[in-house]
PDB file of N, CA and C in Angstrom:
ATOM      1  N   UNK A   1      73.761  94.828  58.499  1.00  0.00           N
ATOM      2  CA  UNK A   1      74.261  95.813  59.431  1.00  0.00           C
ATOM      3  C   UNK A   1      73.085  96.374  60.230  1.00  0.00           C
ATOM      4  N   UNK A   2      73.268  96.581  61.563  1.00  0.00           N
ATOM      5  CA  UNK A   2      72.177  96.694  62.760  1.00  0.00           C
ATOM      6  C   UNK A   2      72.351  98.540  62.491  1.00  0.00           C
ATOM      7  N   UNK A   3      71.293  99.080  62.976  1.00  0.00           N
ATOM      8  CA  UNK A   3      71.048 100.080  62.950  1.00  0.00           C
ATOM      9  C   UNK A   3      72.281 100.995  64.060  1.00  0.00           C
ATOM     10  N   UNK A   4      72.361 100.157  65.096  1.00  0.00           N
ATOM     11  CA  UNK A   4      73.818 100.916  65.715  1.00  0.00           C
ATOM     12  C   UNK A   4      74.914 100.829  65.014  1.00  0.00           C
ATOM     13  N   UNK A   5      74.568  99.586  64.368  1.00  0.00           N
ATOM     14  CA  UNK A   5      76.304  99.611  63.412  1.00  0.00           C
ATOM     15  C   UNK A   5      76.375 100.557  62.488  1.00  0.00           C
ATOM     16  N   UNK A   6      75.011 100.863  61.899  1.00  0.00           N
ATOM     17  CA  UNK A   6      75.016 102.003  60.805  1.00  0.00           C
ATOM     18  C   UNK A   6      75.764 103.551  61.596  1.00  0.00           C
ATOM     19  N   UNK A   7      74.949 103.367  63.016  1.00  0.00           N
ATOM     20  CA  UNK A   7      75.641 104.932  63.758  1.00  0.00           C
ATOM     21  C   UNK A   7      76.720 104.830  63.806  1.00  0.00           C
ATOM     22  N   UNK A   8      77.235 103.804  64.215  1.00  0.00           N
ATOM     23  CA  UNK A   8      78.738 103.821  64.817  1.00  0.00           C
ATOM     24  C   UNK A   8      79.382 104.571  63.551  1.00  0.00           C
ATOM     25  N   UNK A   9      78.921 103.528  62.571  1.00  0.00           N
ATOM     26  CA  UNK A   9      80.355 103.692  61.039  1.00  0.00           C
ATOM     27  C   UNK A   9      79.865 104.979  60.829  1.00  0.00           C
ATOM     28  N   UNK A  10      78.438 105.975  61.004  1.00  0.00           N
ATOM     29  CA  UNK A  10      78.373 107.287  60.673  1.00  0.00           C
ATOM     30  C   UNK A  10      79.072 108.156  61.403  1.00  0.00           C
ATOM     31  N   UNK A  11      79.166 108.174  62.550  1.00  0.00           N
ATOM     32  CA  UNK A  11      79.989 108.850  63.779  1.00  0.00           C
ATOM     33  C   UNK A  11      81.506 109.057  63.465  1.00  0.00           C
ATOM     34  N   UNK A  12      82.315 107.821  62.973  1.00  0.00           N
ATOM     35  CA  UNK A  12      83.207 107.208  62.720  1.00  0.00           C
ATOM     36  C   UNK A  12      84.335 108.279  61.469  1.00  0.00           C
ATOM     37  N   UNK A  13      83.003 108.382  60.453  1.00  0.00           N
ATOM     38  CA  UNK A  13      83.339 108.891  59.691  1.00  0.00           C
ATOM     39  C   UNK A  13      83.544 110.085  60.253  1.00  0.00           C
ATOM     40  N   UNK A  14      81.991 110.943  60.239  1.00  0.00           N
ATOM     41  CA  UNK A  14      81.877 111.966  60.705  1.00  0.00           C
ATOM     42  C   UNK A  14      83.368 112.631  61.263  1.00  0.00           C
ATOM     43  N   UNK A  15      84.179 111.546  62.435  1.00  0.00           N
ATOM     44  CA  UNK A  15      84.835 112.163  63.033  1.00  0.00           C
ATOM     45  C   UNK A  15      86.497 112.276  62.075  1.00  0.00           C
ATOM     46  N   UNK A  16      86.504 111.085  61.195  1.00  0.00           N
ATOM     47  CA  UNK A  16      87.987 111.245  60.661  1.00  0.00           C
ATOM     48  C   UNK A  16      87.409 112.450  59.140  1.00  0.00           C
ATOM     49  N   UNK A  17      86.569 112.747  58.862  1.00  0.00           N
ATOM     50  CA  UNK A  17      86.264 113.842  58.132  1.00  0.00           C
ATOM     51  C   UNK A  17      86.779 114.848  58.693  1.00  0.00           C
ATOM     52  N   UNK A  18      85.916 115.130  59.794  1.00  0.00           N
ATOM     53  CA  UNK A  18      86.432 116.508  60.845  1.00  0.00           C
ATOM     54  C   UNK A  18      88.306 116.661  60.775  1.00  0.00           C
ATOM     55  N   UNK A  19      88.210 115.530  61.231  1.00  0.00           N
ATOM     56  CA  UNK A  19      90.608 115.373  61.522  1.00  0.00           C
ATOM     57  C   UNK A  19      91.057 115.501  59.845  1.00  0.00           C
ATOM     58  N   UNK A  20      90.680 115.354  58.848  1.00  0.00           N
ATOM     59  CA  UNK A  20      91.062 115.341  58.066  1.00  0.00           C
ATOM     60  C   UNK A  20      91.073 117.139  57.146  1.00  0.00           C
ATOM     61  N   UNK A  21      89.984 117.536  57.615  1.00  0.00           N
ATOM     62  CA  UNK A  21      89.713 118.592  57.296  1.00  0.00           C
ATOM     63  C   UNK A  21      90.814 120.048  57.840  1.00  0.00           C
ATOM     64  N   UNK A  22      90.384 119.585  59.207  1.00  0.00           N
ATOM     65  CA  UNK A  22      91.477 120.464  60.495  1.00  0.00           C
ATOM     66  C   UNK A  22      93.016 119.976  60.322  1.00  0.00           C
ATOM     67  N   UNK A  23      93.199 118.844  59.483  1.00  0.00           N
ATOM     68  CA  UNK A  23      94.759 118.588  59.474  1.00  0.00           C
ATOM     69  C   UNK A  23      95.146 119.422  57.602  1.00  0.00           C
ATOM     70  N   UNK A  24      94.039 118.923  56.667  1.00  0.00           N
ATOM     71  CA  UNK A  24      94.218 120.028  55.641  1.00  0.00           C
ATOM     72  C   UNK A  24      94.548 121.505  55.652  1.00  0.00           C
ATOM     73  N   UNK A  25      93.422 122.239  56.484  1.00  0.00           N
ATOM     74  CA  UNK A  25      93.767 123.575  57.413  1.00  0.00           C
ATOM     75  C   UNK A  25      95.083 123.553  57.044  1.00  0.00           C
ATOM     76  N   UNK A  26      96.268 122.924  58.337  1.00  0.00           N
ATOM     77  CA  UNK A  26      97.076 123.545  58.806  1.00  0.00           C
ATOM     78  C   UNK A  26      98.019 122.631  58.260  1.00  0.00           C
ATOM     79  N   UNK A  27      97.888 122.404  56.652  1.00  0.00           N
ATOM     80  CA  UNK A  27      99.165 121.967  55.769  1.00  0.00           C
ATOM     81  C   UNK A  27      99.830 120.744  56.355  1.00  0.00           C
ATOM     82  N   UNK A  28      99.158 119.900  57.064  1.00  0.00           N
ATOM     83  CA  UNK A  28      99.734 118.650  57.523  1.00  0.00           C
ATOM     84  C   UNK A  28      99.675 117.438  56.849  1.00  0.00           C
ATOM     85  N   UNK A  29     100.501 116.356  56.452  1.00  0.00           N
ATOM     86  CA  UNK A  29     100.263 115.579  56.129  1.00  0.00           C
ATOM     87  C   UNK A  29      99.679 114.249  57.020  1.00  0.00           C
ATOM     88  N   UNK A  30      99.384 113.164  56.563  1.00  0.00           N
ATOM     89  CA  UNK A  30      99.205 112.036  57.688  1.00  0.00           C
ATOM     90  C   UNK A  30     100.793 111.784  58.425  1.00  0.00           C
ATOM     91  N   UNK A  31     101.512 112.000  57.515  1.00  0.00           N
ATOM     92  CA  UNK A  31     102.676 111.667  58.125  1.00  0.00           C
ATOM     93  C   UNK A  31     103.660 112.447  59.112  1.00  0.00           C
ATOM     94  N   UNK A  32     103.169 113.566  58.901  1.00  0.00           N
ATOM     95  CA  UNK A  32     103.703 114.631  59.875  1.00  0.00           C
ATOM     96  C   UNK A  32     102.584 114.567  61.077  1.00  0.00           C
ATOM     97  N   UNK A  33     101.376 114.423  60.941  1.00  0.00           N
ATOM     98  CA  UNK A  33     100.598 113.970  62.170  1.00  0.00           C
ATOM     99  C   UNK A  33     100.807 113.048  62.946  1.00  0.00           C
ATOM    100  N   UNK A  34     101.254 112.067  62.273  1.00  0.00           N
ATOM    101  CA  UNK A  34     101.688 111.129  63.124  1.00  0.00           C
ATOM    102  C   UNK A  34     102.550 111.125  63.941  1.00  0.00           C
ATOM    103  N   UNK A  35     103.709 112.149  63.571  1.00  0.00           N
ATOM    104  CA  UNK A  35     105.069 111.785  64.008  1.00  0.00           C
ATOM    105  C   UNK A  35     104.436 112.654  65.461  1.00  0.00           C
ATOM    106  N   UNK A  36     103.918 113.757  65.404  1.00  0.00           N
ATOM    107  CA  UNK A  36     103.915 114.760  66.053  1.00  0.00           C
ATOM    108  C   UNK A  36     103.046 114.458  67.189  1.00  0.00           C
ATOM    109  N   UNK A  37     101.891 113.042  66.944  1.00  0.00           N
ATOM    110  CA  UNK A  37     101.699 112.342  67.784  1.00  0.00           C
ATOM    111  C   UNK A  37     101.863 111.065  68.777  1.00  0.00           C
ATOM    112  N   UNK A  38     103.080 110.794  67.734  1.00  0.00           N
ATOM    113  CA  UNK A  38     103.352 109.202  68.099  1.00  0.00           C
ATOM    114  C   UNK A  38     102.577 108.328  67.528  1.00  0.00           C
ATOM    115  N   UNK A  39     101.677 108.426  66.656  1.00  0.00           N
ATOM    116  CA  UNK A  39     101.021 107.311  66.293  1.00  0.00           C
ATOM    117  C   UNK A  39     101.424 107.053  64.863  1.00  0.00           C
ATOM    118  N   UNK A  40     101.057 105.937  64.553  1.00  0.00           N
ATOM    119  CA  UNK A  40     102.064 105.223  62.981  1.00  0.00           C
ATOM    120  C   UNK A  40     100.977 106.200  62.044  1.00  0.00           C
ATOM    121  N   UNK A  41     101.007 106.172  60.645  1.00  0.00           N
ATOM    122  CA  UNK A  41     100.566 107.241  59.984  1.00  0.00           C
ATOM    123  C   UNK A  41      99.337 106.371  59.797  1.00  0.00           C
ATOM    124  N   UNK A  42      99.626 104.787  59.363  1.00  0.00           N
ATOM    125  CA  UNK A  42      98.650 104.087  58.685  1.00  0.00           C
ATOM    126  C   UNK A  42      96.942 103.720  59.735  1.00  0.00           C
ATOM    127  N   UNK A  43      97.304 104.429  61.197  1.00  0.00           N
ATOM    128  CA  UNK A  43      96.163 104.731  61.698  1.00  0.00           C
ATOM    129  C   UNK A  43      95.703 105.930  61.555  1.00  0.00           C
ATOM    130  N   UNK A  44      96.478 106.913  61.382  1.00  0.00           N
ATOM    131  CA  UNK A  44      95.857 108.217  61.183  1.00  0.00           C
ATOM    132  C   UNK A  44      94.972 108.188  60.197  1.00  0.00           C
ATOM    133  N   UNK A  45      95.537 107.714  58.745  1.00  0.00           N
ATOM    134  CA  UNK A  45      94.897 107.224  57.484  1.00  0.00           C
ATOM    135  C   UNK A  45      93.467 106.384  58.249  1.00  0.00           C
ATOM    136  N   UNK A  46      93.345 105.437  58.448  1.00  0.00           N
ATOM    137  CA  UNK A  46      92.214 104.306  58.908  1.00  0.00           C
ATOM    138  C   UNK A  46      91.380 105.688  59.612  1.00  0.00           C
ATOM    139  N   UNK A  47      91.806 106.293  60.647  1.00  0.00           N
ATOM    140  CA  UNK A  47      90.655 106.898  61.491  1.00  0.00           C
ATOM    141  C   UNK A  47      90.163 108.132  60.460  1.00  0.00           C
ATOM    142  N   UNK A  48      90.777 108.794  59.737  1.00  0.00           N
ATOM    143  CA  UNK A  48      90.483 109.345  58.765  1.00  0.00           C
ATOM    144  C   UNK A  48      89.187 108.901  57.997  1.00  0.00           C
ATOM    145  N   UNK A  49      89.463 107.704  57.559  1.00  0.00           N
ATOM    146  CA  UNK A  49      88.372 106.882  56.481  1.00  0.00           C
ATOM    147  C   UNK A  49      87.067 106.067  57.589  1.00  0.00           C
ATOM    148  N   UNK A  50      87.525 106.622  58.503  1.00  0.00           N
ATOM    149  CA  UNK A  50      86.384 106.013  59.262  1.00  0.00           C
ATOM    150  C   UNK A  50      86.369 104.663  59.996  1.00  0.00           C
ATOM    151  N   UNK A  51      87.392 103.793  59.849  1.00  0.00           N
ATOM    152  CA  UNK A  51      87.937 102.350  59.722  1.00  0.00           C
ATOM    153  C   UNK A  51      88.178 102.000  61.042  1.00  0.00           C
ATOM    154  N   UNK A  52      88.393 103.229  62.096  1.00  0.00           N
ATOM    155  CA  UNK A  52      88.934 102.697  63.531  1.00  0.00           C
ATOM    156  C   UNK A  52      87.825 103.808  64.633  1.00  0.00           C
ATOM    157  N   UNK A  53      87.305 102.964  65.399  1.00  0.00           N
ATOM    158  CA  UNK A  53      86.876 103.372  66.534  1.00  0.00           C
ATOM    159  C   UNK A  53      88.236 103.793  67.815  1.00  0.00           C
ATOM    160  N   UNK A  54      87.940 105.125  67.644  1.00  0.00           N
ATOM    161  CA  UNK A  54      89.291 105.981  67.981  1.00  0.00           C
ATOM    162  C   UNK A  54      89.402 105.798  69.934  1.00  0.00           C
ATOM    163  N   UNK A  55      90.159 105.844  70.746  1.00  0.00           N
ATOM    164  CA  UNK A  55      90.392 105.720  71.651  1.00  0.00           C
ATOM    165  C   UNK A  55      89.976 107.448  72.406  1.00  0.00           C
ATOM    166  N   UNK A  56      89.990 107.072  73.908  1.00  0.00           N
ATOM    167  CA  UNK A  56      89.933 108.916  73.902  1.00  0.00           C
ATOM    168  C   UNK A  56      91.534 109.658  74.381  1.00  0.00           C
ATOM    169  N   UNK A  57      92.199 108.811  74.420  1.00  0.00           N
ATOM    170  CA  UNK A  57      93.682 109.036  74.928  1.00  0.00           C
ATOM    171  C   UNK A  57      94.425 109.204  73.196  1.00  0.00           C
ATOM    172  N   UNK A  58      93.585 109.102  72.324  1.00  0.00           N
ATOM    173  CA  UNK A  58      94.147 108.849  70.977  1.00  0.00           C
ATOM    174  C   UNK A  58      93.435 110.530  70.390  1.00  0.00           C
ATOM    175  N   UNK A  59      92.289 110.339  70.787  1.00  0.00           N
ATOM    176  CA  UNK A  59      92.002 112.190  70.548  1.00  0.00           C
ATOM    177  C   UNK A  59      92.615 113.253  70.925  1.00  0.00           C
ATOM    178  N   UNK A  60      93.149 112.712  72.170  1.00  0.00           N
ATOM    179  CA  UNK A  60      93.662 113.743  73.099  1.00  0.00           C
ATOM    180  C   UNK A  60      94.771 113.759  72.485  1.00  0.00           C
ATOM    181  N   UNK A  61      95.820 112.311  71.735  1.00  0.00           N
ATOM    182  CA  UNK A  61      97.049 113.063  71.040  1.00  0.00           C
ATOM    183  C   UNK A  61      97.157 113.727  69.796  1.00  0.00           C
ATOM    184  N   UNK A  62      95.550 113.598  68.890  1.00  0.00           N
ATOM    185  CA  UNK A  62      95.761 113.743  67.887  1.00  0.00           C
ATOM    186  C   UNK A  62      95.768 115.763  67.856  1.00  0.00           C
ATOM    187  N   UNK A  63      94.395 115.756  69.212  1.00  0.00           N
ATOM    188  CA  UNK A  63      94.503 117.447  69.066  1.00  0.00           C
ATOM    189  C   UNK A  63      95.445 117.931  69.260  1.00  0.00           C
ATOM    190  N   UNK A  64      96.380 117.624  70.283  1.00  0.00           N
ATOM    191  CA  UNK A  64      97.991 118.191  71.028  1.00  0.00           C
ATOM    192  C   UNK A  64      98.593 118.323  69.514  1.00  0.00           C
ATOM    193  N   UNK A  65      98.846 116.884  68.681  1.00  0.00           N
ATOM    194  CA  UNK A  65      99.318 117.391  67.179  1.00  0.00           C
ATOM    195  C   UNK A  65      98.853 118.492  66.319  1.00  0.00           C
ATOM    196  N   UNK A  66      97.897 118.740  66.298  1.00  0.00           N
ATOM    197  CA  UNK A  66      96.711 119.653  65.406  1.00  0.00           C
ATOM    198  C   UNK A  66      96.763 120.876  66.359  1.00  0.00           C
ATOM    199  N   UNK A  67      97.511 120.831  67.723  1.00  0.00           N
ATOM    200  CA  UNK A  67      97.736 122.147  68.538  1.00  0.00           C
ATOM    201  C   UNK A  67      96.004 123.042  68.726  1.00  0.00           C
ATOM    202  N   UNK A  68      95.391 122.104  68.906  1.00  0.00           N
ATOM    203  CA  UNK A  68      93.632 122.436  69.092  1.00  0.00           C
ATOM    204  C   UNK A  68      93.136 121.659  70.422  1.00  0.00           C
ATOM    205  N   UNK A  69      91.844 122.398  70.902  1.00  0.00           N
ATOM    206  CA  UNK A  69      91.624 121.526  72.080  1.00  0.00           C
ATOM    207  C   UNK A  69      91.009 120.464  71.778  1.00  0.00           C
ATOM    208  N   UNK A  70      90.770 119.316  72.030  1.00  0.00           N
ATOM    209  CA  UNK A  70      90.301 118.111  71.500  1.00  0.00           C
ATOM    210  C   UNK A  70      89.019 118.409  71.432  1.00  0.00           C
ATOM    211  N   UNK A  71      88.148 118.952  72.074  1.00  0.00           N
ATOM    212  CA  UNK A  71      86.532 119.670  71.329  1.00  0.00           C
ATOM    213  C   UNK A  71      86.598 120.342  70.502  1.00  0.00           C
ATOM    214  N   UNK A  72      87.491 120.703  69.875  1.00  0.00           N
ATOM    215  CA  UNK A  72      87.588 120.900  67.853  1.00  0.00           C
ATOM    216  C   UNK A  72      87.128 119.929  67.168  1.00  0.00           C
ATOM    217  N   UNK A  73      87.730 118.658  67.525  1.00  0.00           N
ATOM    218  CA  UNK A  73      87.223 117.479  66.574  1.00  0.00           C
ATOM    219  C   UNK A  73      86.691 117.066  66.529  1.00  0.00           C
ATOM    220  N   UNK A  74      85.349 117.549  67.734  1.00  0.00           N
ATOM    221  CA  UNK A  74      83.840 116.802  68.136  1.00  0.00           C
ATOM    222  C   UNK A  74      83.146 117.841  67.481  1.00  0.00           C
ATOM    223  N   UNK A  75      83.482 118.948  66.837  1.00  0.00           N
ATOM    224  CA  UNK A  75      82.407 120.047  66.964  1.00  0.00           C
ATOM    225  C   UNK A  75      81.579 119.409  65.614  1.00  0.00           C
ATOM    226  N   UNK A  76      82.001 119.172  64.511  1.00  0.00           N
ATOM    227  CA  UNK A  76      80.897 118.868  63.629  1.00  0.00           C
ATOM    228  C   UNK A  76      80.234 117.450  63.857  1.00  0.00           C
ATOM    229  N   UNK A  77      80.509 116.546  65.038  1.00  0.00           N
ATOM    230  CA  UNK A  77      79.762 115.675  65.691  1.00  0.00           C
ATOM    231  C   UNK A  77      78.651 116.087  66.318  1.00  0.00           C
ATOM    232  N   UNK A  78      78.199 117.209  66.528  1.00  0.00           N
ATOM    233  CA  UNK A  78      77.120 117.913  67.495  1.00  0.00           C
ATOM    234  C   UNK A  78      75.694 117.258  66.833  1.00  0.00           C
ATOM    235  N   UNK A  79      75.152 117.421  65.467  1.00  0.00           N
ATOM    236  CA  UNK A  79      74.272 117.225  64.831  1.00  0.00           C
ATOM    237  C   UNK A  79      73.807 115.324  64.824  1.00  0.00           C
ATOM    238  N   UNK A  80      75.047 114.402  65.274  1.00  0.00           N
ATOM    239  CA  UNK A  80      74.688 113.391  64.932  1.00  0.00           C
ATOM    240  C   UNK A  80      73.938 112.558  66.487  1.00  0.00           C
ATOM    241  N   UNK A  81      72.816 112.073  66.320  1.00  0.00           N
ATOM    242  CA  UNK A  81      72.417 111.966  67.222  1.00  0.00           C
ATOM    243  C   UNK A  81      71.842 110.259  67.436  1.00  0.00           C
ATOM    244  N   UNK A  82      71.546 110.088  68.091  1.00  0.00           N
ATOM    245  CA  UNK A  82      71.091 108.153  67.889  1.00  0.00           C
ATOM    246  C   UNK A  82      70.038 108.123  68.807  1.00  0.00           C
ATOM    247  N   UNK A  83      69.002 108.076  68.009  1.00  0.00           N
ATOM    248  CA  UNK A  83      67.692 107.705  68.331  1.00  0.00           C
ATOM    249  C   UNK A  83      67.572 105.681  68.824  1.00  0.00           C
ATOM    250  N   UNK A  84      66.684 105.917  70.057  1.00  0.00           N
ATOM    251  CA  UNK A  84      66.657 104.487  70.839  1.00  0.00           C
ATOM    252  C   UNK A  84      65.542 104.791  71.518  1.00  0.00           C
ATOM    253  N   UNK A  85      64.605 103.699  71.774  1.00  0.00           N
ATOM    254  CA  UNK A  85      63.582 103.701  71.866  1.00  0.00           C
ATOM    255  C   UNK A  85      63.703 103.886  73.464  1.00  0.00           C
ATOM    256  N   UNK A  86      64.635 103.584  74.218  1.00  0.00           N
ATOM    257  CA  UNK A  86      65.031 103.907  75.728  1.00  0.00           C
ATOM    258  C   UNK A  86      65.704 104.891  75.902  1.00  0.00           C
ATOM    259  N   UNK A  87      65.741 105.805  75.289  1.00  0.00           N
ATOM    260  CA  UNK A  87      65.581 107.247  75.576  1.00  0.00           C
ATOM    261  C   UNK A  87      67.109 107.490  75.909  1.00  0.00           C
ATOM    262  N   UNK A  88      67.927 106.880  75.585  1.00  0.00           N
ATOM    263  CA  UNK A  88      69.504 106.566  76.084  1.00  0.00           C
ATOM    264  C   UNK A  88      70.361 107.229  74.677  1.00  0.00           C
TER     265      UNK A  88
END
């Protein structure tokens, strides 16, 4: 595994931690998230565990479900950062 692949799958997580946390909050299950977004549960589950590189039209439904602005679910993403020798 390449050192971006290591970021990606850290990011990844990072972010279905965050959704998982904010959907605990507010007594939701995967399955009531889903419905409330349209999406099947068994991706909610995957982006949860880190498993799916999430869409941004897919953030945007998951916050509308979670009734948060979709920069809720980036906020504990702030700290992760990816060092590159091109300054990118």
């Amino acid at each position: 595994m390449t050192a971006d692949d290591m970021w990606g799958a850290k990011v990844k997580q990072a972010f279905g931690d965050r959704l998982r946390d904010l959907r605990h909050q507010l007594s939701i299950t995967q399955e009531g998230l889903a419905l409330r977004c349209g999406l099947d549960r068994s991706y909610v589950g995957q982006v949860e565990r880190g498993e799916r590189n999430i869409s941004l039209e897919n953030i945007y439904r998951l916050a509308e479900g979670l009734g948060i602005p979709p920069s809720e679910l980036l906020v504990k993403l702030d700290g992760l950062t990816k060092n590159t020798s091109s300054g990118v």
